[in-house]
Protein backbone atom coordinates (compact mmCIF):
# COMPACT_ATOMS: atom_id res chain seq x y z
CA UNK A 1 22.54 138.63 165.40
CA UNK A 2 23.88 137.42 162.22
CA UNK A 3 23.71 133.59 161.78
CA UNK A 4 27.17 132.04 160.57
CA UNK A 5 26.68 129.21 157.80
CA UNK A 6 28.36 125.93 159.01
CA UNK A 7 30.10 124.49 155.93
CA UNK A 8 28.25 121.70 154.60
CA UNK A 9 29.90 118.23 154.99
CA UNK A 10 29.95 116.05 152.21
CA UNK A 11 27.32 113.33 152.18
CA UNK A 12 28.96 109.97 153.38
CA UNK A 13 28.09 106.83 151.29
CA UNK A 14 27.82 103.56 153.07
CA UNK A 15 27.57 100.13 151.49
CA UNK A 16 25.10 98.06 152.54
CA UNK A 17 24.73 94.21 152.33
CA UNK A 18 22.84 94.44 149.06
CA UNK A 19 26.45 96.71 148.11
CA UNK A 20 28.80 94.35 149.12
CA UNK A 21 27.62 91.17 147.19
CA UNK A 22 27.42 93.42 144.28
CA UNK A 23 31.11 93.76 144.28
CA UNK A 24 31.97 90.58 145.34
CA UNK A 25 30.34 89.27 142.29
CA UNK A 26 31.53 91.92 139.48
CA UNK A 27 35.05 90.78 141.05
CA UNK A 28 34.43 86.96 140.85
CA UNK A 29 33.41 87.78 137.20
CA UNK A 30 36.60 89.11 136.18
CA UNK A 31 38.54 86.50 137.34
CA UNK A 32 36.49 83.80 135.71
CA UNK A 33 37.03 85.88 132.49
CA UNK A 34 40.20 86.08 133.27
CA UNK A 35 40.77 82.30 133.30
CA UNK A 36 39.13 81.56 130.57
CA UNK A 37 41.49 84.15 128.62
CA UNK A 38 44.55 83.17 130.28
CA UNK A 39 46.08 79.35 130.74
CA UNK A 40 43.80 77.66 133.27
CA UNK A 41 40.43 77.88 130.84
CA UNK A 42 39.10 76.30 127.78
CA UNK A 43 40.15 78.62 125.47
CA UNK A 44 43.86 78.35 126.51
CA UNK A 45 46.45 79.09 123.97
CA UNK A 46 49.75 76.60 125.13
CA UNK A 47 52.71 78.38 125.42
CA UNK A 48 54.80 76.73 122.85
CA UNK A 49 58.10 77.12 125.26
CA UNK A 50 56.54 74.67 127.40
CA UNK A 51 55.10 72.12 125.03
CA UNK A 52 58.09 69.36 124.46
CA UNK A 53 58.68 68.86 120.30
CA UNK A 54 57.82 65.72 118.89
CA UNK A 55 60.61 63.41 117.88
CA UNK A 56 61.79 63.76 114.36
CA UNK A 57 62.92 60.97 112.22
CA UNK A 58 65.82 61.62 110.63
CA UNK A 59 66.28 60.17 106.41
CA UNK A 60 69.95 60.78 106.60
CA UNK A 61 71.35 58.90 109.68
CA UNK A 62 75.49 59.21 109.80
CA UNK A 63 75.85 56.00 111.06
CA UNK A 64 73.92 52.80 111.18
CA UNK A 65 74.42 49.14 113.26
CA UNK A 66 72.91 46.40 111.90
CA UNK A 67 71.54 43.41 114.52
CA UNK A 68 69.49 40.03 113.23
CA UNK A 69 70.71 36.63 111.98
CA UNK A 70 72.20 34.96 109.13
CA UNK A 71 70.26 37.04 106.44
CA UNK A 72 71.80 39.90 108.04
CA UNK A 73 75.23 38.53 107.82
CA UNK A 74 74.92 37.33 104.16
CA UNK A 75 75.29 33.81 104.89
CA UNK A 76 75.69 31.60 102.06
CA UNK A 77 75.26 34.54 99.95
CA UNK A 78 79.28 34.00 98.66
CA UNK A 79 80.67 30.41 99.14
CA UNK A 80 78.61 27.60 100.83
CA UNK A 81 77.96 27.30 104.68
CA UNK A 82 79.90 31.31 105.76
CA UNK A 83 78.99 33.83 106.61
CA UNK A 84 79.66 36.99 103.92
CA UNK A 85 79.11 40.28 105.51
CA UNK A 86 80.37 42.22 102.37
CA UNK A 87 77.02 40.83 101.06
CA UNK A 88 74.78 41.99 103.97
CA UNK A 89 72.09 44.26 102.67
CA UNK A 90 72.71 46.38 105.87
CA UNK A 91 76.42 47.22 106.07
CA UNK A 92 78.13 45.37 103.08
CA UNK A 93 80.62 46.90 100.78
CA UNK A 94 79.09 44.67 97.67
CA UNK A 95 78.48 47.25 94.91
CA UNK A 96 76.29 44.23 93.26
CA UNK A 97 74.35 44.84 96.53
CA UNK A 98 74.54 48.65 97.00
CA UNK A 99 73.58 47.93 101.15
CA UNK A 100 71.85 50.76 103.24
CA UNK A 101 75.43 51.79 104.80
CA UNK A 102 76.25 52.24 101.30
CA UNK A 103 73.46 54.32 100.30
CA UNK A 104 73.36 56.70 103.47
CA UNK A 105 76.31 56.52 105.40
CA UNK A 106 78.92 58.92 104.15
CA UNK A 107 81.54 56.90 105.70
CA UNK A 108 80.42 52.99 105.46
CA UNK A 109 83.51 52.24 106.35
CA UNK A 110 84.02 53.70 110.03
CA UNK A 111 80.18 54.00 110.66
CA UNK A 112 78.74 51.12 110.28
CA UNK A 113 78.82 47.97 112.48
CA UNK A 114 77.45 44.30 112.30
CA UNK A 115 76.71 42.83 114.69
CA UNK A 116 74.03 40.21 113.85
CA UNK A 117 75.04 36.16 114.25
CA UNK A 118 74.17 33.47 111.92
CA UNK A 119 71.38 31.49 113.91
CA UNK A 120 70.06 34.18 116.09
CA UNK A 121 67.14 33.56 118.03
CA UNK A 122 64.83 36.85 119.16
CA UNK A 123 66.24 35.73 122.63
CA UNK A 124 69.84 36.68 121.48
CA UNK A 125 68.58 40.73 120.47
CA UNK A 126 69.23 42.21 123.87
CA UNK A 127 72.56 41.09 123.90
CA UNK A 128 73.19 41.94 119.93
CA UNK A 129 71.84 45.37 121.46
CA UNK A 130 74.43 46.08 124.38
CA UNK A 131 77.43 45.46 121.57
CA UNK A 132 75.49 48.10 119.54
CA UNK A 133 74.99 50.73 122.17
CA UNK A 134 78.55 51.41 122.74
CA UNK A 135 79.11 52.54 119.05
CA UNK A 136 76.09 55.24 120.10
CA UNK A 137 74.86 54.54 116.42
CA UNK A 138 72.06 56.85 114.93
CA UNK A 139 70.17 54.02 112.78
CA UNK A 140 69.93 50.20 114.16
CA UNK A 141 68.32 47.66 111.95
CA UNK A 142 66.66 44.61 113.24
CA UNK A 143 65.71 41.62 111.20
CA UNK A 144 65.50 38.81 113.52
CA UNK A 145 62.75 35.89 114.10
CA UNK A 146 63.27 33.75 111.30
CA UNK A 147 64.67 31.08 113.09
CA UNK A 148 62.29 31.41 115.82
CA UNK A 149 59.80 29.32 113.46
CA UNK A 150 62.34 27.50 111.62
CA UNK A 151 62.85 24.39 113.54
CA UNK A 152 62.93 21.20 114.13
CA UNK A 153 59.31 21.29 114.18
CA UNK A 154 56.06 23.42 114.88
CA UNK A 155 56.34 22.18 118.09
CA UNK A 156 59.66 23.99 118.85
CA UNK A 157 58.35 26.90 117.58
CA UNK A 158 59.16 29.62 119.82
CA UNK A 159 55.63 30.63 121.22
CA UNK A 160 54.55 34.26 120.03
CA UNK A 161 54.29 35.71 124.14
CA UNK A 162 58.10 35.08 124.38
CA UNK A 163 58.80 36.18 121.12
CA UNK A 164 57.24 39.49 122.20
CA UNK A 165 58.57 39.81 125.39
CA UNK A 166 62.04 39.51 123.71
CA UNK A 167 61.40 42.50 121.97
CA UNK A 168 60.05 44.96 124.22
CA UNK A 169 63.31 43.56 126.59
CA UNK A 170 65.38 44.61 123.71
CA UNK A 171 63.69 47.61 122.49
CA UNK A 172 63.44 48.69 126.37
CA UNK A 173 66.97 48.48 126.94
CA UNK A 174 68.36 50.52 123.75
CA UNK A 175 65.62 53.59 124.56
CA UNK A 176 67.51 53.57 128.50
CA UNK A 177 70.72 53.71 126.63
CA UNK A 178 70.43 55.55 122.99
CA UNK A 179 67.04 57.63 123.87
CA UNK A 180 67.11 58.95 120.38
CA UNK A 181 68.26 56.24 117.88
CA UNK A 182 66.22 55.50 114.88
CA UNK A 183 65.05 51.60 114.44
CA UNK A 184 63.97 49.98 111.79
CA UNK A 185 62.35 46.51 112.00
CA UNK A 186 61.88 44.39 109.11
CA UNK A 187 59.05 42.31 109.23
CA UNK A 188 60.38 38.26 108.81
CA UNK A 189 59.56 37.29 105.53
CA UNK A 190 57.29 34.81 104.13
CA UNK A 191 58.65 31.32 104.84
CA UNK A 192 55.89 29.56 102.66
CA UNK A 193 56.62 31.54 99.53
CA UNK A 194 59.88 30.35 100.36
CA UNK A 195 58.27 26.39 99.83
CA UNK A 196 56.92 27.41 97.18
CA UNK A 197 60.01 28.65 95.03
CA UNK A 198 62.97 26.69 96.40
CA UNK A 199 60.40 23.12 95.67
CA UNK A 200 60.83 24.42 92.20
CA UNK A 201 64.55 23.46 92.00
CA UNK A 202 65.75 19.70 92.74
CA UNK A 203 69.33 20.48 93.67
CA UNK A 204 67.35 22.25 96.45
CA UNK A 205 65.18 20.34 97.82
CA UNK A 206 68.23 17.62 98.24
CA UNK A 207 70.01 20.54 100.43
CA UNK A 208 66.50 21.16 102.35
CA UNK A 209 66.63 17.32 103.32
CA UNK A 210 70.08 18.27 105.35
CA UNK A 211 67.64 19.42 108.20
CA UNK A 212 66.89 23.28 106.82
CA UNK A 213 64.20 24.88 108.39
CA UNK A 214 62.22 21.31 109.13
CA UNK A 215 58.81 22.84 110.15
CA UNK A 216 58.12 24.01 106.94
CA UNK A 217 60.50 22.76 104.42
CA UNK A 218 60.44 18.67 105.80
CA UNK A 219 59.13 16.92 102.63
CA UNK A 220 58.99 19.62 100.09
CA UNK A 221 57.05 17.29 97.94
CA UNK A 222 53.98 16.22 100.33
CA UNK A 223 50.83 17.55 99.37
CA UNK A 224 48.90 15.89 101.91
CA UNK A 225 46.48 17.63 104.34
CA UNK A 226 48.68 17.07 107.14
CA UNK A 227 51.75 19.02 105.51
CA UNK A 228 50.01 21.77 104.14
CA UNK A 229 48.96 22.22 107.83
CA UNK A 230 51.47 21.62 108.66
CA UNK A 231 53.11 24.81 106.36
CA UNK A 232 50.12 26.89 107.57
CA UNK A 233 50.69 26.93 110.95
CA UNK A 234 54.26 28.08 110.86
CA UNK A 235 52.58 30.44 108.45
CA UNK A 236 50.47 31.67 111.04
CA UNK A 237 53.32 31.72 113.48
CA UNK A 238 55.26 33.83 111.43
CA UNK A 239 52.53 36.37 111.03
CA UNK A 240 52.01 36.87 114.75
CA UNK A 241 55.70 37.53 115.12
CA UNK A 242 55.06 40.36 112.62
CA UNK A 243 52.36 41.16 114.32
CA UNK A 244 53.84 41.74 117.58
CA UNK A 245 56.85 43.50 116.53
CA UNK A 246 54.53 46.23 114.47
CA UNK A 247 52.89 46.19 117.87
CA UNK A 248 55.91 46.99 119.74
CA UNK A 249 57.38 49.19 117.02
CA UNK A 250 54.43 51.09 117.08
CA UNK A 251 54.38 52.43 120.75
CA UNK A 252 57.58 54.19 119.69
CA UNK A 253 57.68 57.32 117.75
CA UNK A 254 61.31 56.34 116.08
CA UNK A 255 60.71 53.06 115.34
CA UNK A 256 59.43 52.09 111.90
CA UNK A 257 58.34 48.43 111.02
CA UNK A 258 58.90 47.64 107.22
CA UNK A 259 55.94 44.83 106.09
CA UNK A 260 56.99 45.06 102.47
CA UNK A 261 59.99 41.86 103.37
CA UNK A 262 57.19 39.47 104.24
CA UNK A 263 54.84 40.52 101.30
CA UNK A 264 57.72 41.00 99.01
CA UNK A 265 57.00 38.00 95.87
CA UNK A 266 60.87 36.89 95.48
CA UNK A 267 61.28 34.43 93.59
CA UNK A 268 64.60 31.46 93.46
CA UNK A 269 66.23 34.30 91.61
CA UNK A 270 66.47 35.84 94.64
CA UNK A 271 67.96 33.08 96.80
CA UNK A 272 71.02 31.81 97.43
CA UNK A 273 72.43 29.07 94.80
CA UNK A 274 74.22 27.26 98.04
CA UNK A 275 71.49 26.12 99.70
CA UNK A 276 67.83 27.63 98.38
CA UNK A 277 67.07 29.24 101.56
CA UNK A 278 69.16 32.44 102.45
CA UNK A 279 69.17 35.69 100.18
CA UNK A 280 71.40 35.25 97.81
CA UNK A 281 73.23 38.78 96.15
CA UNK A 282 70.43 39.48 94.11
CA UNK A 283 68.19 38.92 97.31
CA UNK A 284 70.47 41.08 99.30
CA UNK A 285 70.04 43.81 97.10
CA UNK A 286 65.76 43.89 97.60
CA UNK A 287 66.34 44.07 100.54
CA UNK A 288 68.59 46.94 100.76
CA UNK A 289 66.41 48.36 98.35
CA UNK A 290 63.32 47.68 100.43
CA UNK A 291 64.83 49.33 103.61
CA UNK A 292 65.73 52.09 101.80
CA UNK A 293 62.64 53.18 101.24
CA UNK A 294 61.02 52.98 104.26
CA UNK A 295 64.10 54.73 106.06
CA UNK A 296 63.70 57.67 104.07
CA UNK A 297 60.18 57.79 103.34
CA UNK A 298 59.02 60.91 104.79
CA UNK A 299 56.90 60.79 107.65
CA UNK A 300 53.17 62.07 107.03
């Protein structure tokens, strides 16, 4: 009898342990490689749709508001003891000063506000600020603190904590309200070379004896070891107030704190012929000048 073949079955492959662990790890291998490709690993390439720009600072703001204290407001820069805010080196319409509104603004007239007060304290800003935020300018300007060390005397100084804590109040509350207004700070300027020219002039030092900035400009004359201390540590005072705002200014990406007005070497040509102290045109115009520069100097 003939024998029938039986069809041979193919040959069934099992996986044993040795299998399995094989696999498991060629799979775990693919997916580290994949994450190391793809966005969870060390060579991750951001997707730039997700990455949030950095701010840009603008050279060419369309409008600008203008906060600070009597320098801002060109006091005593016209007649004696008023304000002149055609003279302010921020938002006048002087052509002798040529002010920053006049120099970016396309329209000075309808864009640009002041709202700085002659004897300001850093205290006052935050209020200066919520006038400013309703005219949703794209430039403020701050030049404030000079009568925080002019007074009476270095013990009425205001200390340099609160003078700080005025600031970030002020700069807090225009970033909750104008997130992406530009603000430049000018440093206060030097209140000894200040001594140091207006002594030169003898009308002056007769105006300075009205009660003018006592702390540093009480006895113009004395050369004494007590006054020059005296000078020096309202010096010192005002530096830390520069310090601190440059501090503050610094934390912000459109901020920009301007030290050239306290290094600036003015001399009485630059001051006002009413009282020895204020910026007179000529003064108004450095500083327009200065501010200029720093506005649209652009950023590394």
């Amino acid at each position: 009898m003939t024998q029938i073949d039986r069809p041979v079955r193919p040959r069934r492959i099992r996986f044993g342990l040795r299998s399995s662990r094989t696999v498991a790890t060629a799979f775990a291998l693919v997916i580290a490689l994949t994450a190391c490709s793809g966005d969870g690993g060390s060579g991750r390439h951001p997707d730039k749709r997700h990455v949030k720009p950095a701010p840009v600072w603008h050279t060419d703001p369309r409008s600008i508001a203008a906060l600070g204290d009597s320098i801002t407001v060109g006091f005593d820069a016209c007649t004696l003891l008023s304000d002149c805010p055609q003279a302010s080196w921020a938002t006048g319409t002087d052509p002798k000063v040529d002010s920053l509104a006049r120099r970016l603004v396309k329209h000075p007239a309808t864009h640009s506000w002041n709202f700085a007060r002659t004897g300001a304290l850093m205290s006052e800003l935050p209020d200066q600020i919520t006038e400013a935020v309703d005219r949703r300018p794209e430039l403020v300007t701050v030049l404030i603190g000079a009568n925080d060390a002019c007074r009476r005397d270095v013990g009425t100084m205001t200390p340099k904590a609160a003078f700080r804590a005025d600031f970030v109040r002020s700069m807090t509350h225009l970033r909750r309200a104008l997130p992406h207004t530009q603000v430049y700070v000018a440093a206060v300027p030097d209140l000894l070379r200040l001594w140091s020219e207006g002594r030169k002039n003898p009308l002056g030092k007769q105006v300075w004896k009205l009660g003018i900035c006592g702390a540093m400009l009480r006895d113009p004359d004395d050369l004494t070891k007590a006054a020059q201390d005296r000078r020096a540590t309202v010096r010192k005072q005002v530096m830390a107030y520069n310090s601190a705002l440059a501090e503050v200014c610094g934390k912000d990406p459109l901020c920009r704190f301007d030290k050239s007005v306290f290094d600036y070497r003015f001399t009485g040509r630059q001051l006002s012929a009413w009282d020895w102290f204020h910026p007179g045109t000529r003064g108004q115009k450095e500083l327009a000048a200065m501010a200029f520069r720093a506005i649209t100097r652009p950023r590394p």
